[in-house]
Protein backbone atom coordinates (compact mmCIF):
# COMPACT_ATOMS: atom_id res chain seq x y z
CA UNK A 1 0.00 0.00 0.00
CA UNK A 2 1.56 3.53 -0.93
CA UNK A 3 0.96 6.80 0.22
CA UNK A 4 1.65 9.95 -1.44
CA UNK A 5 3.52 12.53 0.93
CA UNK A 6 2.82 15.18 -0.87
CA UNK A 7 -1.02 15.09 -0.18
CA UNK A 8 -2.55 17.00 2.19
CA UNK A 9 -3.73 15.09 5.68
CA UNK A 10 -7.06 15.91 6.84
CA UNK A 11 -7.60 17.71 10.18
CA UNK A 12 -8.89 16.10 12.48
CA UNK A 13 -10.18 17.78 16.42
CA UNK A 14 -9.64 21.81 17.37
CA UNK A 15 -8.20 24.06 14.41
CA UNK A 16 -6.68 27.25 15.00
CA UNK A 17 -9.00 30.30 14.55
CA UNK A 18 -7.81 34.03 13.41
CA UNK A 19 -8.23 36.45 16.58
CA UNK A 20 -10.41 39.29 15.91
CA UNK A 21 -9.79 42.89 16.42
CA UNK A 22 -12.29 44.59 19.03
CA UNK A 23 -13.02 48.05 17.60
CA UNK A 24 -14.65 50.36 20.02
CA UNK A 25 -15.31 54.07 19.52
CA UNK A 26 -13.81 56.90 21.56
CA UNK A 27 -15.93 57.75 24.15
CA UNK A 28 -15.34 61.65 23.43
CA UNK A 29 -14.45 62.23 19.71
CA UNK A 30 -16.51 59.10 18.69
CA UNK A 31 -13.72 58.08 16.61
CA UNK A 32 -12.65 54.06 16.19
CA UNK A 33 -10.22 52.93 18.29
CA UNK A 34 -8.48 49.45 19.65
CA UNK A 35 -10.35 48.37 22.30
CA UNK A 36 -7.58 46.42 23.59
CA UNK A 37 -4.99 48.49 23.68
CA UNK A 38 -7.03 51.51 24.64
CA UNK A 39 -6.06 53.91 27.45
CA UNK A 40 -9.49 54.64 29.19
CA UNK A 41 -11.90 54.23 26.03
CA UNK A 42 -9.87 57.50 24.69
CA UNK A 43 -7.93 58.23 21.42
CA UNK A 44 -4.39 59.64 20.93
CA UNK A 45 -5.32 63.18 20.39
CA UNK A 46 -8.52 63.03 22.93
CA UNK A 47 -5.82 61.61 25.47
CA UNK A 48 -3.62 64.53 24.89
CA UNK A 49 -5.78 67.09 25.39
CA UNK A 50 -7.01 65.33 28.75
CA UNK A 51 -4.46 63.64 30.37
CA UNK A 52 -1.98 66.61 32.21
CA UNK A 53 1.53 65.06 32.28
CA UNK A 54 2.88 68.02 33.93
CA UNK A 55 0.53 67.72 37.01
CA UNK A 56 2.68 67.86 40.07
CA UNK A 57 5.28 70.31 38.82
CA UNK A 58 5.59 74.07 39.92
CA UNK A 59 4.87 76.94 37.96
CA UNK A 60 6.22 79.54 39.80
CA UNK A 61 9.13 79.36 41.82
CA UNK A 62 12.05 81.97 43.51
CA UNK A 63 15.37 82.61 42.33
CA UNK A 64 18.06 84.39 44.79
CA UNK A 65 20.40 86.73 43.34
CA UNK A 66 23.03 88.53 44.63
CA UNK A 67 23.31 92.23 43.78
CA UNK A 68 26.83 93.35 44.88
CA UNK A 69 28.55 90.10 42.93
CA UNK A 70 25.38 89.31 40.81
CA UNK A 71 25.63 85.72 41.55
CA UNK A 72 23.00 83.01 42.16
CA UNK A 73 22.06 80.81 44.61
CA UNK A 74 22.29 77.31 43.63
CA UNK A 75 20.92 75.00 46.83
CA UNK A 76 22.05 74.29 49.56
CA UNK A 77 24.50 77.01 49.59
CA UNK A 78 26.45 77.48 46.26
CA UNK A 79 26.73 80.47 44.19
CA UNK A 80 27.46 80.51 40.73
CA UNK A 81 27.89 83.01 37.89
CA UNK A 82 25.32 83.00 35.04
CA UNK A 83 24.80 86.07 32.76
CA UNK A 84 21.03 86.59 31.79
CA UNK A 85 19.67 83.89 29.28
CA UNK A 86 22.65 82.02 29.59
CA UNK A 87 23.18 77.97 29.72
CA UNK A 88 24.28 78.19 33.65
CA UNK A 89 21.02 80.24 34.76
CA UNK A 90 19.03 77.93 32.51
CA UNK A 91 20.05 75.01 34.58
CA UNK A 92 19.57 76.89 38.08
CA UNK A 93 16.07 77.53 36.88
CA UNK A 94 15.52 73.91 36.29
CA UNK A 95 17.11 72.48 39.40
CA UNK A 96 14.95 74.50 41.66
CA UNK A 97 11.15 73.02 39.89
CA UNK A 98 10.36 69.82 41.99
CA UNK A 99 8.76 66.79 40.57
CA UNK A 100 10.95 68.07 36.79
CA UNK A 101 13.06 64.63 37.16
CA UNK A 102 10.03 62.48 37.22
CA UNK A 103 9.57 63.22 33.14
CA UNK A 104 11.65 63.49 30.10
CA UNK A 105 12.79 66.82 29.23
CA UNK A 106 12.96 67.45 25.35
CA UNK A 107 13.53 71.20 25.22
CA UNK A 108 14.22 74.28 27.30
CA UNK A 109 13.71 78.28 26.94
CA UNK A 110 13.46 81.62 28.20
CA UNK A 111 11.08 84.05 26.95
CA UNK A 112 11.67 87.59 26.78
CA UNK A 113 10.78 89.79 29.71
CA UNK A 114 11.72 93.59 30.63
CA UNK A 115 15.24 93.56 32.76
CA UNK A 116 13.78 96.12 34.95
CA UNK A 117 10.65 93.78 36.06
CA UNK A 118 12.83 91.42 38.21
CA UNK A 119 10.37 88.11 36.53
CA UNK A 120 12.59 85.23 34.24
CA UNK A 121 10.18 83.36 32.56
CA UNK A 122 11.13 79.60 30.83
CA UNK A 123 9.44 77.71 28.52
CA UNK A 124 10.01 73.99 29.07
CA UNK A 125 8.51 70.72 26.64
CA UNK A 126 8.44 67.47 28.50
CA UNK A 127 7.52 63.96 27.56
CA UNK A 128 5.87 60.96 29.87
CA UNK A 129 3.63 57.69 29.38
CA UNK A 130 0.88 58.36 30.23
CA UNK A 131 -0.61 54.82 29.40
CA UNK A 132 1.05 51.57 28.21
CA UNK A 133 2.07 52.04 24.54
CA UNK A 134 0.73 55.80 24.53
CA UNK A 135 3.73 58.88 25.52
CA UNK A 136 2.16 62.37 25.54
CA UNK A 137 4.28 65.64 25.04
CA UNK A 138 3.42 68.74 26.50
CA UNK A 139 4.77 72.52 26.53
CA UNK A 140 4.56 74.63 29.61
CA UNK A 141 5.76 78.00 30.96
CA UNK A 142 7.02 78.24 34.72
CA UNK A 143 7.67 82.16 36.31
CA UNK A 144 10.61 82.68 38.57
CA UNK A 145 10.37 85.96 40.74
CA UNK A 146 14.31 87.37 41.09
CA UNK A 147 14.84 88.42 44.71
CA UNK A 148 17.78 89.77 46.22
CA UNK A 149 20.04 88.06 48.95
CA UNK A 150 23.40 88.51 49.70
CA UNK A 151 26.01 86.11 49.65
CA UNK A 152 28.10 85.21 51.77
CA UNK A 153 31.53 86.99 50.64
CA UNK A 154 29.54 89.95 50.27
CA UNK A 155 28.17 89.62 54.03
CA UNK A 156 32.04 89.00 54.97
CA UNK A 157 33.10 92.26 52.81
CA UNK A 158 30.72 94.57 54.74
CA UNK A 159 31.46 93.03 58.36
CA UNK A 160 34.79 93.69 60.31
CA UNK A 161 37.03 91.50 61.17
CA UNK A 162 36.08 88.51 58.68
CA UNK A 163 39.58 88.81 56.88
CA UNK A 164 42.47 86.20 57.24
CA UNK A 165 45.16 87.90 55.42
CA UNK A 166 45.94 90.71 54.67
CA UNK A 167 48.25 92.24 52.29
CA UNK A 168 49.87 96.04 53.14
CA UNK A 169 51.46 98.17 50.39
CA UNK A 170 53.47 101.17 51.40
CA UNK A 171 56.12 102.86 49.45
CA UNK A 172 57.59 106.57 52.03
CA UNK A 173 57.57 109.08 48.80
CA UNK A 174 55.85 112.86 48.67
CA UNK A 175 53.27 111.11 45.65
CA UNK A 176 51.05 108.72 44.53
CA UNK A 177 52.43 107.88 40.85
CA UNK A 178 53.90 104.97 41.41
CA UNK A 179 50.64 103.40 43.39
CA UNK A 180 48.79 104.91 40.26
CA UNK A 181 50.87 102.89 37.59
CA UNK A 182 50.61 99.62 40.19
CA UNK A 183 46.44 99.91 40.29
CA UNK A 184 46.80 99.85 36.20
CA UNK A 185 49.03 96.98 36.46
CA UNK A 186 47.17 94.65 39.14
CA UNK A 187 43.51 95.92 37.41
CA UNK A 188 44.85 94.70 34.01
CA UNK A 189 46.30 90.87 35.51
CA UNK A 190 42.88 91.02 37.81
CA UNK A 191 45.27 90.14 40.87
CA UNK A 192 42.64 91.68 42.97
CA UNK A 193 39.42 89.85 42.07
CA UNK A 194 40.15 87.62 44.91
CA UNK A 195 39.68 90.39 47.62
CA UNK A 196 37.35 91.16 50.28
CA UNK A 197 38.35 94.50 50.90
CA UNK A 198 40.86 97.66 50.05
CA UNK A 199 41.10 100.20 51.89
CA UNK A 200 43.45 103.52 51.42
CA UNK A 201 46.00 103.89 54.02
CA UNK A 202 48.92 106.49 54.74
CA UNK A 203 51.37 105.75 51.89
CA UNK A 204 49.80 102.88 50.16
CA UNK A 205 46.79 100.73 50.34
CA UNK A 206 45.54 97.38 52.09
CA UNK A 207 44.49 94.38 50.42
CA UNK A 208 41.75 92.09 52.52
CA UNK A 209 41.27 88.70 51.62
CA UNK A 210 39.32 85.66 52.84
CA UNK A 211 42.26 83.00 52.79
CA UNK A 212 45.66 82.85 53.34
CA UNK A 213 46.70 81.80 49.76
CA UNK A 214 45.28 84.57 48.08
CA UNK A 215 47.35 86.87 49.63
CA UNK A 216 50.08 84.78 48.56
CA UNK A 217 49.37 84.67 45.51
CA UNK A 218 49.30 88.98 45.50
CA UNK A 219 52.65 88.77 47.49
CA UNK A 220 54.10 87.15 44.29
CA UNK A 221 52.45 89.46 41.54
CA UNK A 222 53.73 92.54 43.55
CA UNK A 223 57.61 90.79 43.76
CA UNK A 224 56.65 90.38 39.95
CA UNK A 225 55.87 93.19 39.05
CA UNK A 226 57.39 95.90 40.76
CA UNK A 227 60.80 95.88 42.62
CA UNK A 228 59.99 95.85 46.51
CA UNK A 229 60.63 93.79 49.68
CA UNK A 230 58.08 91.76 51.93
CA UNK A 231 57.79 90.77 55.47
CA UNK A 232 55.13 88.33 57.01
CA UNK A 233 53.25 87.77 60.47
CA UNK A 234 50.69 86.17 61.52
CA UNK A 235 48.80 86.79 65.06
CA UNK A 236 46.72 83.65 66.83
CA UNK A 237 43.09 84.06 67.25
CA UNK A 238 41.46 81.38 68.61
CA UNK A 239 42.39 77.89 69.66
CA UNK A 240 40.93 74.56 70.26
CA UNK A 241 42.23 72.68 73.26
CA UNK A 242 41.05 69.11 72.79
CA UNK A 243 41.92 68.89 69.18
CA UNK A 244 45.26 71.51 69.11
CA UNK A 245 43.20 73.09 66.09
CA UNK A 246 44.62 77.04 65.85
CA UNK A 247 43.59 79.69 63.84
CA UNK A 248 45.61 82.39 62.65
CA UNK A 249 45.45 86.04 60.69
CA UNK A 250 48.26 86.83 58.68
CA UNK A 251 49.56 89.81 57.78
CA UNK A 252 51.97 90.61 54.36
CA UNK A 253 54.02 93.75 54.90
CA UNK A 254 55.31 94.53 51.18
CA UNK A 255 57.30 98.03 50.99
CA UNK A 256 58.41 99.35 47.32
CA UNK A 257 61.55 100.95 46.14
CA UNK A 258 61.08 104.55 47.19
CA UNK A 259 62.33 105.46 43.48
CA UNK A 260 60.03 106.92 41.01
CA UNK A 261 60.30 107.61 37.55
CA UNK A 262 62.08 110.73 36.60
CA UNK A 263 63.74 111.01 40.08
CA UNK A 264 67.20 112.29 40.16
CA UNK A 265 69.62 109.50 42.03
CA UNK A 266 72.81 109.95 43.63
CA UNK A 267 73.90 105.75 43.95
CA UNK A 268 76.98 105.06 46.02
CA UNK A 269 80.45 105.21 44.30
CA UNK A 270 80.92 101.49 44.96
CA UNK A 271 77.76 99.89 43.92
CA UNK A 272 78.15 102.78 41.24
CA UNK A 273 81.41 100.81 40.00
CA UNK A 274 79.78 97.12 40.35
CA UNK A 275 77.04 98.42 38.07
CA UNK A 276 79.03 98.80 35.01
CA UNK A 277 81.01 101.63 36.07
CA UNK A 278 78.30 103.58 35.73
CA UNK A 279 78.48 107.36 36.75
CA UNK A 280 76.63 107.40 39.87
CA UNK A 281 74.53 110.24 39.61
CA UNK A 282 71.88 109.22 36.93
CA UNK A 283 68.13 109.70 36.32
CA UNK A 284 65.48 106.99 36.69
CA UNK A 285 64.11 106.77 33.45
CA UNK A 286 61.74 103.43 34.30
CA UNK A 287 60.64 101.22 37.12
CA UNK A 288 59.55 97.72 36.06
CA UNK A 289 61.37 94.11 37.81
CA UNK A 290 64.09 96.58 38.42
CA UNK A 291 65.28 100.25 38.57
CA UNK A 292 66.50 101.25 35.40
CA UNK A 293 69.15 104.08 35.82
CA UNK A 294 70.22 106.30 32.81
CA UNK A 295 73.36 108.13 32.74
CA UNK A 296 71.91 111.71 30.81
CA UNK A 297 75.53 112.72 29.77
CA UNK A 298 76.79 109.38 27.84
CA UNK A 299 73.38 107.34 27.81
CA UNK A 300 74.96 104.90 30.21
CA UNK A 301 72.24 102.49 31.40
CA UNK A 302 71.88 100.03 34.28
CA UNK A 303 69.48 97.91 36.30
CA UNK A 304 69.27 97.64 40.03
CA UNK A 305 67.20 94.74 41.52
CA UNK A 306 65.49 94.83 44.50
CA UNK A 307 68.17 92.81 46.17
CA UNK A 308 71.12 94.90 45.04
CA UNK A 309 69.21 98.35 46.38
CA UNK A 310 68.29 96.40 49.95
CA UNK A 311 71.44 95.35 50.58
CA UNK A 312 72.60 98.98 50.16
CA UNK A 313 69.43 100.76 50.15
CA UNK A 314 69.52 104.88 48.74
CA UNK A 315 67.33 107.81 48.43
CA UNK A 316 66.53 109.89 45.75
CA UNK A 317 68.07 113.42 45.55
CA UNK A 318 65.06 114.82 43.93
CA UNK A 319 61.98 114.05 42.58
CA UNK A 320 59.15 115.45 40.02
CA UNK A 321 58.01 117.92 42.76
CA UNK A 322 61.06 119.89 42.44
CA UNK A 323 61.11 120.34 38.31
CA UNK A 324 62.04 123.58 36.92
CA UNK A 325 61.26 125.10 33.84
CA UNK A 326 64.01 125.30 30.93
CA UNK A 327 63.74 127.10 27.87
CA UNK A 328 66.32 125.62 25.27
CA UNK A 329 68.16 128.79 23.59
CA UNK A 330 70.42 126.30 20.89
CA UNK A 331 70.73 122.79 20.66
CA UNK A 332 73.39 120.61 18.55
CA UNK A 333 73.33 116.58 18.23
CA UNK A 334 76.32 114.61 19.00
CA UNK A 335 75.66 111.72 16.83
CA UNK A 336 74.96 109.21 19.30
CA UNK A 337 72.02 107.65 20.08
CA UNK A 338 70.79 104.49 22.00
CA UNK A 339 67.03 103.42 20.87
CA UNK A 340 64.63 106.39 21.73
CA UNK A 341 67.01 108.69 23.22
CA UNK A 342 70.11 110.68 21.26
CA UNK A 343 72.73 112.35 22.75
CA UNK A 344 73.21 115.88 22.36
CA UNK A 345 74.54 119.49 23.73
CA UNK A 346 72.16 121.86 24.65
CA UNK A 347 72.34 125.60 25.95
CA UNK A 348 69.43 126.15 27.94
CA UNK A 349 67.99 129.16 30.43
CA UNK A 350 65.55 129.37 33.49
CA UNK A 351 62.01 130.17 32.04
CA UNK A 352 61.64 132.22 35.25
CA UNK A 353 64.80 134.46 34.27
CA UNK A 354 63.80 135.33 30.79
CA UNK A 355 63.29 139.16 30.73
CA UNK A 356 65.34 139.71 34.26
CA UNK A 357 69.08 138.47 33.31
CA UNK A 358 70.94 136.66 30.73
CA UNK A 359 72.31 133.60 32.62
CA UNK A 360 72.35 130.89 30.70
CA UNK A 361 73.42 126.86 31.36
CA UNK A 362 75.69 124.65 29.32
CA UNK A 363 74.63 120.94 29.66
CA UNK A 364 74.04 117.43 27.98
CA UNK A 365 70.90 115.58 27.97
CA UNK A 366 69.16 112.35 26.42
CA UNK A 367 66.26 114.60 24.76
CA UNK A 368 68.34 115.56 21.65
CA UNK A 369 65.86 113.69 19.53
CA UNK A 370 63.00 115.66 20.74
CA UNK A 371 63.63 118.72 21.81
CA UNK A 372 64.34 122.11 19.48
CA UNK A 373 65.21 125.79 19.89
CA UNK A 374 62.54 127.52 21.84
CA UNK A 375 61.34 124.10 23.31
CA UNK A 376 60.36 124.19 27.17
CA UNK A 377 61.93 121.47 29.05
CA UNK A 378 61.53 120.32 32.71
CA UNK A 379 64.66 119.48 34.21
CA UNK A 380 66.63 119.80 37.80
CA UNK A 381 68.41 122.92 38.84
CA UNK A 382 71.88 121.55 40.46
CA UNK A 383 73.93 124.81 40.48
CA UNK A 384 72.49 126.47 43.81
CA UNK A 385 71.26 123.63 45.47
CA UNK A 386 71.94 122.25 48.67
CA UNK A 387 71.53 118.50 49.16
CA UNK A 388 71.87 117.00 52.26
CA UNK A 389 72.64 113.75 51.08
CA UNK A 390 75.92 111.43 51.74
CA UNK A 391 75.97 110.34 48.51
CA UNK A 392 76.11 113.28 46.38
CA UNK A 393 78.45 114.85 48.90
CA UNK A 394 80.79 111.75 48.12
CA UNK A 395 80.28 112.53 44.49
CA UNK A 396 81.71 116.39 44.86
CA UNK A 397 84.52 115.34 47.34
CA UNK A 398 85.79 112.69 44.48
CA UNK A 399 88.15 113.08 42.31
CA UNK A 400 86.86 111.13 39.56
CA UNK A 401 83.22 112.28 39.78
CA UNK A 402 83.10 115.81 41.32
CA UNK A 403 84.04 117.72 38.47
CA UNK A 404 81.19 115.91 36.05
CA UNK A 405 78.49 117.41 37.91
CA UNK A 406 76.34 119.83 35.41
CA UNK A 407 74.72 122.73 35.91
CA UNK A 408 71.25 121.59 34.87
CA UNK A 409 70.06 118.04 34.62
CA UNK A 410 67.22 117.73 31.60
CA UNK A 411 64.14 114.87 32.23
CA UNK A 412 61.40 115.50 29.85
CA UNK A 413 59.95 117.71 27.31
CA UNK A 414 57.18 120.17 28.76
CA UNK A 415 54.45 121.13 26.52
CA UNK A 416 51.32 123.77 27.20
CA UNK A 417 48.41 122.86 28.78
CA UNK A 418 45.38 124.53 30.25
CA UNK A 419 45.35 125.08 34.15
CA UNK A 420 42.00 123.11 33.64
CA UNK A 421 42.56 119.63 33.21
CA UNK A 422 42.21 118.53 29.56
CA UNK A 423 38.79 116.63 28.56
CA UNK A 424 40.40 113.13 27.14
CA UNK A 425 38.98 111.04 24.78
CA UNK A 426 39.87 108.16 26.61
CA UNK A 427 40.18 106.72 30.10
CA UNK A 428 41.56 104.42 32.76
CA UNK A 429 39.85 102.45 35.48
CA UNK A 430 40.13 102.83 39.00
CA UNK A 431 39.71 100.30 41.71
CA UNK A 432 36.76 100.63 44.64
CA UNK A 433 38.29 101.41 47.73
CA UNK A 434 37.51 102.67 51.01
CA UNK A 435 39.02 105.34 52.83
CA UNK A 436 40.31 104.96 56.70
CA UNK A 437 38.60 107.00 59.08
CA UNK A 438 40.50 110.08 60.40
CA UNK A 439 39.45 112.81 62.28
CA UNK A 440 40.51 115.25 60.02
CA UNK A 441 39.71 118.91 59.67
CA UNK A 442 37.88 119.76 56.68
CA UNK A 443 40.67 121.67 55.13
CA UNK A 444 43.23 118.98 55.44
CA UNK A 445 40.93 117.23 53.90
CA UNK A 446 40.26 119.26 50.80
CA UNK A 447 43.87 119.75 50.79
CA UNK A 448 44.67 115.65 50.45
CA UNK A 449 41.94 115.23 47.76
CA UNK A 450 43.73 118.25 46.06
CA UNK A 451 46.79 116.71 46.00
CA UNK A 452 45.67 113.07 44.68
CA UNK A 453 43.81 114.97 42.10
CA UNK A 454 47.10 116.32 41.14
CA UNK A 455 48.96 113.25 41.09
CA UNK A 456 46.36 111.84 38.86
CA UNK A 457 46.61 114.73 36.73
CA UNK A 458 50.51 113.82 35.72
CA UNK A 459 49.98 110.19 35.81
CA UNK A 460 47.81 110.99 32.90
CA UNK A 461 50.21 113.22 31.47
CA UNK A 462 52.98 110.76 31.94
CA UNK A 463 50.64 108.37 29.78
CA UNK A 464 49.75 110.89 27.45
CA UNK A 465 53.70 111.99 26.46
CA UNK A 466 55.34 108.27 26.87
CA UNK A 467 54.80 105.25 24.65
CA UNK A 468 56.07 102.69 26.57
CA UNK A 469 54.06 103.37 29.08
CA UNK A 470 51.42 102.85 27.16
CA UNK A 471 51.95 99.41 26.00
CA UNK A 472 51.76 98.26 29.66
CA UNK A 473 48.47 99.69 30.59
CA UNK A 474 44.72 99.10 28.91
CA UNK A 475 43.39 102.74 27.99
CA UNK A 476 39.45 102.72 27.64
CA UNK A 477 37.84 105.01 25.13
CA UNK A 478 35.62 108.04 26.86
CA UNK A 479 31.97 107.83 27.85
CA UNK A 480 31.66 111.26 26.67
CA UNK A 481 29.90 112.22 23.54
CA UNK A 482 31.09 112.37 20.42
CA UNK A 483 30.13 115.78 19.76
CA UNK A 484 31.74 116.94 22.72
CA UNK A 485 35.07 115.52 21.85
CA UNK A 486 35.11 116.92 18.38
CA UNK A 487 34.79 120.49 20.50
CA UNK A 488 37.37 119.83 22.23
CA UNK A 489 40.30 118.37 19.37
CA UNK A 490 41.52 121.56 18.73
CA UNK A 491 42.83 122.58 22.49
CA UNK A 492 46.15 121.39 23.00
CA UNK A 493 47.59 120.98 19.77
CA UNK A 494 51.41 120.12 21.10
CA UNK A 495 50.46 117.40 23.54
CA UNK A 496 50.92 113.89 22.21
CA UNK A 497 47.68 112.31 21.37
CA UNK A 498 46.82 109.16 21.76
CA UNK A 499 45.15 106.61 18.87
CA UNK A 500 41.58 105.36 18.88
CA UNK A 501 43.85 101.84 17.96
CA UNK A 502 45.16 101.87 21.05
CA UNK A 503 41.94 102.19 23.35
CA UNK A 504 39.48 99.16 24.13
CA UNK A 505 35.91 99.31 24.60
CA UNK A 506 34.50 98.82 27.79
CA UNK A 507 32.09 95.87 27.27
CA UNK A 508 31.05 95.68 31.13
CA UNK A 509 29.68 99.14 30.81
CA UNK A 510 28.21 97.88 27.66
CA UNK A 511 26.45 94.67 29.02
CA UNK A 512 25.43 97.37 31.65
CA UNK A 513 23.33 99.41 29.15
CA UNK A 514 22.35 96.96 27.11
C-alpha cells in the first residue's frame, strides 16, 4: 500500500481560529479605536488634550540673586555666575522646579521679559507615558520671581574683622604715581578679584582677603611686578584645646623701592662701580622688575634689583616735585644715540629768568631727539642747590666724579596745557576702595583730595607723552559724547595724542546698558 507525501492530511479535532480585532469608539471624539490596547476608552489626540503630564510640577518658583557680585544661589549654599539667558542660569532655573526629574525633558527656553521687572520666565517641553504604549508631550511656561540676597563673601566684605590675610602696600615718597601705575598693572592681571576689601592707608593701600593663599598669591604678583621687599606675620586668634586646632590672621608687609620715575639718584660710588662703572649720579628713566638708571651725559644704562638696592638701600636726591622750567636757547646733536634717546649738547635758560638776566646753562641731555630751539623742558636745577645727602656729597669730594656734575640736569619735554585739566577722549579704570577713618579737619581734607587729584593729573600726562608706558596699561575710550570731543580736538595741539587703535571698549559698561 503507498501513500503519497505530498497530499494533504485531513484535520482532524480543534483548528486554530484568526483572533479578531475589538473596535470600540472613543468615548469623546466618537472616533474608532483598539479596544484592547485603549487607554481609558480615549484616542491619541482626545488623550492629549485630557491627560496633564505636567501635574505635580511648579509653575512659579524663587530665584536668589546677589546684587553686589550678581551671583545666584544654587541649593544648599552654592553660588554661581550665570549672565542673563545664559546655559548656567538655565540650569539653576531647572534644578529648583520639583517633581521636573520624574519626566523626560525634550527642550528648554526663556522668553523675553523687561530687565527692569525682576520676573525670568522659561518655557520647558516634557515627555511621559501616560498609558502603556501611549507617551504624551506637553509645553509649559514656569515664572521665577528674582529676589535679592546677599552672599556670603559679600556679608564678609561689609562686616569687620572677617579677613584672614591681609596684604599692606606702602612705598615713604611725597606722591602717589607709582601706586597709580601699580592699580593699572594689578587691574589689568585682575590680581585683585580675589579680595574682600581695600582700603586707602597712609602711603599705600591694604588688600583684605578671605584666605591665606590669596594673599600669597598677590605677594608674588607685587615681587613680579614691581621691585619691593616683603615681610610676614601672623597673630593667633582662637584655639581649640582638645583637638590643638589654631587659627591664625596673617599679615603681608610689602614696601616698594622709594624710586620713582624721573627722580634724580645719587647711587653710592661702589655699587656705582659694580654696576658697570656707571656714573653714579643718573636719572630713573623706568621702574619695572628693576630700577632702570640712565646716565643723561653718555646714555649709560643700568638695572638695580630689588636685592642689590636692599642690601645697600639709597634715596633719591630729587623728585618730580622739584622740576624747573628750561627754555632751550640752541641745541646741537652729538651723533649718538641708544634706541629712543640721542645724545646731544644743549644751551638752555631758566624760564623764570627770561626778561630779568641773561644767565644761561651749558649741559648734555638724552632729549636731543625731541627737543628744538625755543622748546620748554623740565629738568633739575643743580647749580644752587643744597643737598643733604651722603651720597652726592661723596660725588663732589671725588676726584673722579666731582668735576662731572652739570649745571642743569634735563628729564622730559614740557608742553602747554590749560590750568584746567584737559577733557580726554579716553580713560583708565580705577579700583573701589575705602578710605580709613580720620578725624581730620575739613581743610586737610580738601587739601589731600587736592593733592591726589594732582597726582592723577601727571599720571595721565605721563601716559599721554610716553609710549612705553602705554603698551603696559589698557586705555578705555571716553563715555563722553562724540560731539563733545570733536569740540574739544583743537585745544592742546602740542600734547601727544593718543590713537583710537590703542583704546578698548568697555564691554562691562556695555552689558550694563544693554
Amino acid at each position: 500500500m503507498s501513500m503519497d507525501l505530498d497530499a494533504p492530511v485531513p484535520m482532524t479535532g480543534l483548528q486554530e481560529q484568526p483572533v479578531m480585532m475589538a473596535t470600540i469608539l472613543c468615548c469623546n471624539c466618537g472616533a474608532p479605536i483598539d479596544g484592547t490596547a485603549s487607554a481609558g476608552a480615549l484616542c491619541s489626540e482626545c488623550l492629549r488634550n485630557t491627560v496633564d503630564v505636567s501635574q505635580g510640577i511648579q509653575r512659579e518658583g524663587t530665584l536668589h540673586c546677589c546684587r553686589d557680585c550678581e551671583r545666584w544661589l544654587q541649593p544648599p549654599n552654592s553660588w554661581v555666575v550665570a549672565t542673563p539667558e545664559s546655559k548656567e542660569l538655565l540650569a539653576v532655573c531647572l534644578r529648583r522646579l520639583r517633581g521636573l526629574n520624574k519626566v523626560r525633558i525634550i527642550d528648554a527656553s526663556f522668553i523675553w521679559t523687561e530687565p527692569h521687572s525682576r520676573r525670568i520666565k522659561v518655557k520647558i517641553t516634557i515627555q511621559q507615558e501616560a498609558f502603556q504604549g501611549t507617551i504624551v508631550q506637553q509645553t509649559f511656561e514656569v515664572e521665577y520671581v528674582v529676589a535679592s540676597q546677599q552672599c556670603d563673601d559679600c556679608k564678609k566684605s561689609y562686616t569687620h574683622n572677617t579677613w584672614r590675610a591681609s596684604v599692606q602696600v606702602r612705598q615713604k615718597v611725597p606722591h602717589k604715581r607709582t601706586f597709580l601705575y601699580l592699580e593699572q598693572l594689578i587691574l589689568k592681571a585682575g590680581a585683585h578679584k580675589d579680595t574682600v576689601n581695600i582700603k586707602e592707608a597712609k602711603d599705600g593701600l591694604d588688600f583684605y582677603f578671605a584666605q591665606r593663599n590669596h594673599a600669597e598669591k598677590m605677594v608674588d604678583f607685587l615681587q613680579s611686578t614691581i621691585p619691593c621687599k616683603m615681610k610676614k606675620s601672623q597673630e593667633l586668634i582662637s584655639m581649640d584645646i582638645h583637638t590643638s586646632t589654631k587659627s591664625y590672621k596673617f599679615t603681608f608687609s610689602v614696601e616698594l623701592i622709594p624710586i620713582c620715575k624721573d627722580d634724580l639718584v645719587a647711587l653710592p660710588i661702589k655699587l656705582a662701580r659694580q654696576c658697570g662703572n656707571i656714573s653714579p649720579l643718573t636719572l630713573c628713566h623706568r621702574v619695572g622688575t628693576a630700577i632702570n638708571l640712565l646716565d643723561p651725559l653718555t646714555l649709560q644704562t643700568a638695572d638695580v634689583t630689588s636685592n642689590t638696592y636692599w642690601r645697600s638701600p639709597f634715596k633719591n636726591l630729587a623728585d618730580v616735585t622739584e622740576l624747573k622750567e628750561f627754555i632751550v636757547m640752541d641745541i646741537e646733536p652729538l651723533g649718538h644715540s641708544t634706541g629712543r634717546y640721542q645724545l646731544s649738547e644743549a644751551t638752555v635758560a631758566r624760564a623764570s629768568d627770561l626778561g630779568n638776566n641773561d644767565t644761561t646753562y651749558y649741559t648734555r641731555t638724552h632729549l636731543g631727539g625731541i627737543l628744538h630751539v625755543g622748546d620748554s623742558v623740565l629738568g633739575y636745577h643743580l647749580t644752587g642747590t643744597v643737598f643733604n645727602d651722603p651720597n652726592f656729597e661723596a660725588i663732589e669730594a671725588s676726584n673722579q666724579y666731582g668735576s662731572t656734575i652739570p649745571d642743569v640736569v634735563l628729564v622730559k619735554k614740557h608742553y602747554a596745557r590749560k590750568k584746567k585739566p584737559k577733557n580726554r577722549a579716553w580713560r583708565l579704570k580705577r579700583m573701589a576702595r575705602e578710605y580709613e577713618e580720620e578725624a581730620l579737619q575739613t581743610r586737610r581734607q580738601e587739601q589731600e583730595q587736592d593733592r591726589l587729584e594732582q597726582d592723577f593729573e601727571m599720571f595721565l600726562r605721563d601716559v599721554e607723552e610716553d609710549q612705553e608706558l602705554r603698551q603696559t596699561l589698557d586705555l578705555y575710550k571716553s563715555r563722553r559724547n562724540p560731539e563733545q570731543m570733536d569740540e574739544d580736538s583743537g585745544s592742546d595741539d602740542e600734547v601727544p595724542k593718543i590713537d583710537m587703535d590703542e583704546l578698548l571698549d568697555d564691554f562691562d559698561e556695555l552689558n550694563m546698558n544693554e
